[in-house]
Each structure stands twice: as structure tokens, then as C-alpha cells.
N, C-alpha and C. Protein backbone atom coordinates (compact mmCIF):
# COMPACT_ATOMS: atom_id res chain seq x y z
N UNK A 1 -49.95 265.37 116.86
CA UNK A 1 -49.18 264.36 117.51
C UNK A 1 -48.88 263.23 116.52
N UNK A 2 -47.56 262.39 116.30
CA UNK A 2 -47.27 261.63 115.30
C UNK A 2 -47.11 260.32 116.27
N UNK A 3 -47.53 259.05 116.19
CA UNK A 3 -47.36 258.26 116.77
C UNK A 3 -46.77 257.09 115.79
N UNK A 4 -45.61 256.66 116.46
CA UNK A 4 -44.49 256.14 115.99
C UNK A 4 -44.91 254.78 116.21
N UNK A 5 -45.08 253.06 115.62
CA UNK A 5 -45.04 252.12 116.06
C UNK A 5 -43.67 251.09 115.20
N UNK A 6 -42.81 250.93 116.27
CA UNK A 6 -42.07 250.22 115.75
C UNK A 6 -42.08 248.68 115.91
N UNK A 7 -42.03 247.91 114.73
CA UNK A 7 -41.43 246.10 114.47
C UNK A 7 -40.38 245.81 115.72
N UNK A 8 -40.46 245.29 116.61
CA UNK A 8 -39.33 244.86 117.14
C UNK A 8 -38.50 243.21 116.48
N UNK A 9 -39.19 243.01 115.64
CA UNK A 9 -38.92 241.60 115.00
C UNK A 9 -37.42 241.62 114.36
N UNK A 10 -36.71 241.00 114.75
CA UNK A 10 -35.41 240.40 113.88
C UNK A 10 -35.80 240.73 112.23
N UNK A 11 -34.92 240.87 111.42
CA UNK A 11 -35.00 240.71 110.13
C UNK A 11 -33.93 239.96 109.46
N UNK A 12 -33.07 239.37 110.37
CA UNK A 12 -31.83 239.00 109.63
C UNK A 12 -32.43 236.93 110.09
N UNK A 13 -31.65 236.64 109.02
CA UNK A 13 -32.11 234.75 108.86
C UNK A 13 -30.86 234.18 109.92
N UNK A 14 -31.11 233.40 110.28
CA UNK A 14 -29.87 232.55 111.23
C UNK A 14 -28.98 232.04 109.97
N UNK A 15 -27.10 232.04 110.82
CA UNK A 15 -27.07 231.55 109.14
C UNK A 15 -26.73 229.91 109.24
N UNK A 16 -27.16 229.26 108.09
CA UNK A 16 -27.14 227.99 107.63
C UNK A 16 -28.24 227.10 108.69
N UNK A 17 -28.40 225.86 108.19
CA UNK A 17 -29.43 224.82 109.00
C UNK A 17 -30.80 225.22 108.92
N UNK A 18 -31.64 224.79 109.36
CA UNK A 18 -33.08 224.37 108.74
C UNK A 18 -33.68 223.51 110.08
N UNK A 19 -35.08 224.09 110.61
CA UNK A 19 -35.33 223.42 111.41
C UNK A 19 -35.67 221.98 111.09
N UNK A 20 -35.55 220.98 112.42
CA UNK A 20 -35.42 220.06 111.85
C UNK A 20 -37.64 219.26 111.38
N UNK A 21 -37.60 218.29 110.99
CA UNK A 21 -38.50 217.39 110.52
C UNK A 21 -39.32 217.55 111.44
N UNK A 22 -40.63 217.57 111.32
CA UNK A 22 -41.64 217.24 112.18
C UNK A 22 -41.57 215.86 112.75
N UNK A 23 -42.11 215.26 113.38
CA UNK A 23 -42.38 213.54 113.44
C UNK A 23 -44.08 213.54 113.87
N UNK A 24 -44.61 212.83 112.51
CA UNK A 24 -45.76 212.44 112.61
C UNK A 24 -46.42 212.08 113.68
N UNK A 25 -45.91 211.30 114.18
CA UNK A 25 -46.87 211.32 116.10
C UNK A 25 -45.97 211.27 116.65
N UNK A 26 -45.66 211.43 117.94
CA UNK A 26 -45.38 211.42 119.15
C UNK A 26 -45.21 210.06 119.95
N UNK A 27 -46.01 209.20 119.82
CA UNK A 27 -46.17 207.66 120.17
C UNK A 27 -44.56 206.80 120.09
N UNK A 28 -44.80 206.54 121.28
CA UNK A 28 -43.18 205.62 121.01
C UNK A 28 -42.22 206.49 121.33
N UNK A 29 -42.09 207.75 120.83
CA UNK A 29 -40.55 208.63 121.14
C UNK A 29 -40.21 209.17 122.45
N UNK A 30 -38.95 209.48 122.17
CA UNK A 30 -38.43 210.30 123.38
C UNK A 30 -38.45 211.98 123.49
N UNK A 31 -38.43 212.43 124.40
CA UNK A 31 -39.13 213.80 124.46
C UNK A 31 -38.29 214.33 124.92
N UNK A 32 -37.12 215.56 124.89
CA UNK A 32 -36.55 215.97 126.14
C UNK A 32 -36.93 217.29 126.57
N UNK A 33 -36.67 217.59 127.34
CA UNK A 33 -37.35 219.32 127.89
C UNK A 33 -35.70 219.53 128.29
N UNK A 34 -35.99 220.74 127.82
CA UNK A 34 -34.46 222.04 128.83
C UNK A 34 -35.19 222.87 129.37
N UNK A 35 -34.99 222.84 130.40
CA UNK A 35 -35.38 224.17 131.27
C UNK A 35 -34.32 225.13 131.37
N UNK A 36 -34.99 226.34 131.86
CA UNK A 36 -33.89 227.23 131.69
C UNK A 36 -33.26 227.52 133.35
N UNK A 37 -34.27 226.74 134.02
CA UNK A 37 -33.75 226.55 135.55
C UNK A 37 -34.65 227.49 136.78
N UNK A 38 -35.35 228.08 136.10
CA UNK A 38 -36.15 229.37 136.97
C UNK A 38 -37.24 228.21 137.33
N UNK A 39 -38.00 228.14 138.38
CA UNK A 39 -38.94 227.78 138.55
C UNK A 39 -40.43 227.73 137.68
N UNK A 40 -40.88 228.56 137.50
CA UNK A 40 -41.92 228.88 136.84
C UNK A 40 -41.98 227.44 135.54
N UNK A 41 -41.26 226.83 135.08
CA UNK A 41 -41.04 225.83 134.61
C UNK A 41 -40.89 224.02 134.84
N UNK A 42 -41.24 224.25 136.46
CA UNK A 42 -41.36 223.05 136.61
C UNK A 42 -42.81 222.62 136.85
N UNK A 43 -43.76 223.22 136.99
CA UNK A 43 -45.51 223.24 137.28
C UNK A 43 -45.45 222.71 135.29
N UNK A 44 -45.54 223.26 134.88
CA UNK A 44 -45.36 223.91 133.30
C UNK A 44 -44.98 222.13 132.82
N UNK A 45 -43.51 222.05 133.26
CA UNK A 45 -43.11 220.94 132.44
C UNK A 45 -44.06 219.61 132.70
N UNK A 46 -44.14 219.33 134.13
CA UNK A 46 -44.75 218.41 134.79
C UNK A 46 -46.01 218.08 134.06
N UNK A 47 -46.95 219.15 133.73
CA UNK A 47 -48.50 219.15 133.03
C UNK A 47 -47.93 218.99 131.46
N UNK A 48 -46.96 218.95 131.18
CA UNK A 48 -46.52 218.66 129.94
C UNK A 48 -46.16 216.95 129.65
N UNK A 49 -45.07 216.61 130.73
CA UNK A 49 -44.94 215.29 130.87
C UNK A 49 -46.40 214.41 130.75
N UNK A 50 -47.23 214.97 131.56
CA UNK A 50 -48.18 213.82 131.85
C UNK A 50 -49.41 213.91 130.87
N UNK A 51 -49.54 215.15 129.86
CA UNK A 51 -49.96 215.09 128.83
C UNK A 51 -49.11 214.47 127.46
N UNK A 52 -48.30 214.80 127.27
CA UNK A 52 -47.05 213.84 126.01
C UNK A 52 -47.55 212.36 126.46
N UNK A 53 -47.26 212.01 127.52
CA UNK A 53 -47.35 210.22 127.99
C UNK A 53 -48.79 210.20 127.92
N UNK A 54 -49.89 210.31 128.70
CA UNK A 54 -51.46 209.43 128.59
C UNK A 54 -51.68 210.06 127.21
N UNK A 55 -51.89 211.42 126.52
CA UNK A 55 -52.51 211.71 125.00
C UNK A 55 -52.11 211.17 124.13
N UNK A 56 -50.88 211.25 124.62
CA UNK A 56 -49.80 211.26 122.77
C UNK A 56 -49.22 210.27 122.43
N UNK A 57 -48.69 209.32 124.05
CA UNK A 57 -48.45 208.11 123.76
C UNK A 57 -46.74 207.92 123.77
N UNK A 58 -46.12 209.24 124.38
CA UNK A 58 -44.92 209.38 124.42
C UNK A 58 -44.19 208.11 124.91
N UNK A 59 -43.19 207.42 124.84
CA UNK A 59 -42.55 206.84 125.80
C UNK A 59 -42.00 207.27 126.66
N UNK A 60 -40.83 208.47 126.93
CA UNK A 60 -39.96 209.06 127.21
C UNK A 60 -39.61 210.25 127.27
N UNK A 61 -39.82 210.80 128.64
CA UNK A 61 -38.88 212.41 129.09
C UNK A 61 -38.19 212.62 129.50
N UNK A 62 -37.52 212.95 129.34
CA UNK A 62 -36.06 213.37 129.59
C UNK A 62 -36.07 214.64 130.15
N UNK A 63 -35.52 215.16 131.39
CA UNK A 63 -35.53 216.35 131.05
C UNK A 63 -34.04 216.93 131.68
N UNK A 64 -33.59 218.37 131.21
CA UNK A 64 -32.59 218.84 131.35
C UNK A 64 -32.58 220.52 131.70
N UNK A 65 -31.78 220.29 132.67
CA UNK A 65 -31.78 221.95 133.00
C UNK A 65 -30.13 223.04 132.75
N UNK A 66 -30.58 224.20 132.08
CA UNK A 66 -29.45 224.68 131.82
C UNK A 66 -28.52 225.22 132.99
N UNK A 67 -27.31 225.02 132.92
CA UNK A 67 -26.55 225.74 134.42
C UNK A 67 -26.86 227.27 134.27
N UNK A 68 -27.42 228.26 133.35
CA UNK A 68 -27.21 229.35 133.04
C UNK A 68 -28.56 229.99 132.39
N UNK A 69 -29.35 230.29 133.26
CA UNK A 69 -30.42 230.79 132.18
C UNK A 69 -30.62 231.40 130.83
N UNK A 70 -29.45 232.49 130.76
CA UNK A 70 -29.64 233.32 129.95
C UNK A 70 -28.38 232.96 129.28
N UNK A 71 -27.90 232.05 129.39
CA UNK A 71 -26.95 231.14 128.32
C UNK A 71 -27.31 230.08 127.19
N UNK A 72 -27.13 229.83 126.73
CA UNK A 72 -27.64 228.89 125.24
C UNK A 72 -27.07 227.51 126.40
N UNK A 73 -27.99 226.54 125.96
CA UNK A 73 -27.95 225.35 126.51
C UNK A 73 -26.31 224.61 126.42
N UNK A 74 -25.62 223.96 127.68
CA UNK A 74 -24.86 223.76 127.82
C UNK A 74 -24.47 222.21 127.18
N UNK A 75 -23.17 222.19 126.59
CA UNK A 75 -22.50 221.33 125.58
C UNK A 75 -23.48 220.30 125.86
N UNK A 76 -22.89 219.29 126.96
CA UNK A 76 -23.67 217.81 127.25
C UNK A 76 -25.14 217.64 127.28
N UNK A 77 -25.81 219.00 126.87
CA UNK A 77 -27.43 218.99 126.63
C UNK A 77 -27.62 218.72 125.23
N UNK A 78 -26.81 219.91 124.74
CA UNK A 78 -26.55 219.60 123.31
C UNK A 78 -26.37 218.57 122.64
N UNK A 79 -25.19 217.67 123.28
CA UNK A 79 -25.20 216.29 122.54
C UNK A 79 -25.95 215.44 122.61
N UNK A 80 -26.66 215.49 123.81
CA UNK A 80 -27.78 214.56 123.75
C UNK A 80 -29.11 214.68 123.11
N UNK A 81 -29.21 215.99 122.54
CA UNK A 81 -30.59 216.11 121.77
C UNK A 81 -30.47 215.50 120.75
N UNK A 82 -29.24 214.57 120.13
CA UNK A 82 -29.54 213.62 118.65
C UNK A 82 -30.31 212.55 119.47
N UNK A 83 -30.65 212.20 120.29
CA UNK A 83 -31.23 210.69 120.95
C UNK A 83 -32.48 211.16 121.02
N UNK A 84 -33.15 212.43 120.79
CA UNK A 84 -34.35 213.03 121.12
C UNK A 84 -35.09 213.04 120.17
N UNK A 85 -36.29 212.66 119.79
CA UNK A 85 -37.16 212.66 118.92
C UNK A 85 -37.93 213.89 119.04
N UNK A 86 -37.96 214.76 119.81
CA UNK A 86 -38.81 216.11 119.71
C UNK A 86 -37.93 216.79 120.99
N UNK A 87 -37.77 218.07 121.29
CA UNK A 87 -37.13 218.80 122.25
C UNK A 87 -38.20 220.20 122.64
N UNK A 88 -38.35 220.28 123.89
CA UNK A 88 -39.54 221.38 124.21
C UNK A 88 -38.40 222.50 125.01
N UNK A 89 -38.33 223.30 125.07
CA UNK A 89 -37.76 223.89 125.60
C UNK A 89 -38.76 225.54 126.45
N UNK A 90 -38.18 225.97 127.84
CA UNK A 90 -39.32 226.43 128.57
C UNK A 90 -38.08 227.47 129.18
N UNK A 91 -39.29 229.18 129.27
CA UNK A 91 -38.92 229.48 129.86
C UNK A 91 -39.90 230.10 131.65
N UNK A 92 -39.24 229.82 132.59
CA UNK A 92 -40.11 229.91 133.48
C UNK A 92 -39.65 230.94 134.52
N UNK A 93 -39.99 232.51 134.15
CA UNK A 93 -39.80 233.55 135.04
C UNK A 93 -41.33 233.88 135.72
């Protein structure tokens, strides 16, 4: 018997851009979350919110939900992630 295990991993690079900068703490910034709109993500985000704010010292969550789950986040989400100092993004099936 020959048992086959295949990589399901991507091998190809996205092209151009670079994720962006870490930011040294968390304290003071704004946070935004995208959800992808399924439920399973709002228990999830919530224990997220209220850990970022009392641990970390967050100021600010934002959060945003996509009209489309299985769509890449919609334009006006997009533009607003330059105002975002960190972006979490969740999926909740």
C-alpha cells in the first residue's frame, strides 16, 4: 500500500506589498475587527474587545461587518482601515 500525503499550502507569493509594521503596544490605538458576518464571531469578538481595552490598554474598536462572507471586505471597510492602528479580522462558522 503507498500512502500519498499531500502540502495543501499555496506556493505562489501575493504579488507586491508587505505586511504592514507591527505597533509596539496596543495602548492608546484604535483596533478595528471585520467580521465576516456569520455569528460564531460575535461571542469571539466581544471577549476580544474587552481583553484589547482592560489588558492592553486599547482605546478603540471599531468594528465592521462584511456584506458578503466569502467576499474580500467591502470598499468603505477598506478605506477605513488607514485610521486603524491594528485590524483583527474573524471568521465565525
Amino acid at each position: 500500500m503507498i500512502l500519498r500525503v499531500f502540502d495543501p499550502t499555496n506556493e505562489r507569493k501575493p504579488a507586491g506589498g508587505q505586511p504592514a509594521p507591527r505597533p509596539a503596544s496596543l495602548r492608546g490605538k484604535t483596533i478595528g475587527f471585520i467580521s465576516n458576518g456569520k455569528e460564531g464571531t460575535a461571542g469571539y469578538f466581544a471577549h476580544l474587545d474587552r481583553m484589547l481595552r482592560e489588558e492592553f490598554g486599547a482605546a478603540d474598536i471599531v468594528f465592521r461587518r462584511k456584506s458578503n462572507y466569502s467576499a474580500p471586505a467591502d470598499a468603505h471597510i477598506v478605506d477605513e482601515i488607514k485610521n486603524w492602528q491594528a485590524v483583527v479580522t474573524g471568521v465565525g462558522d
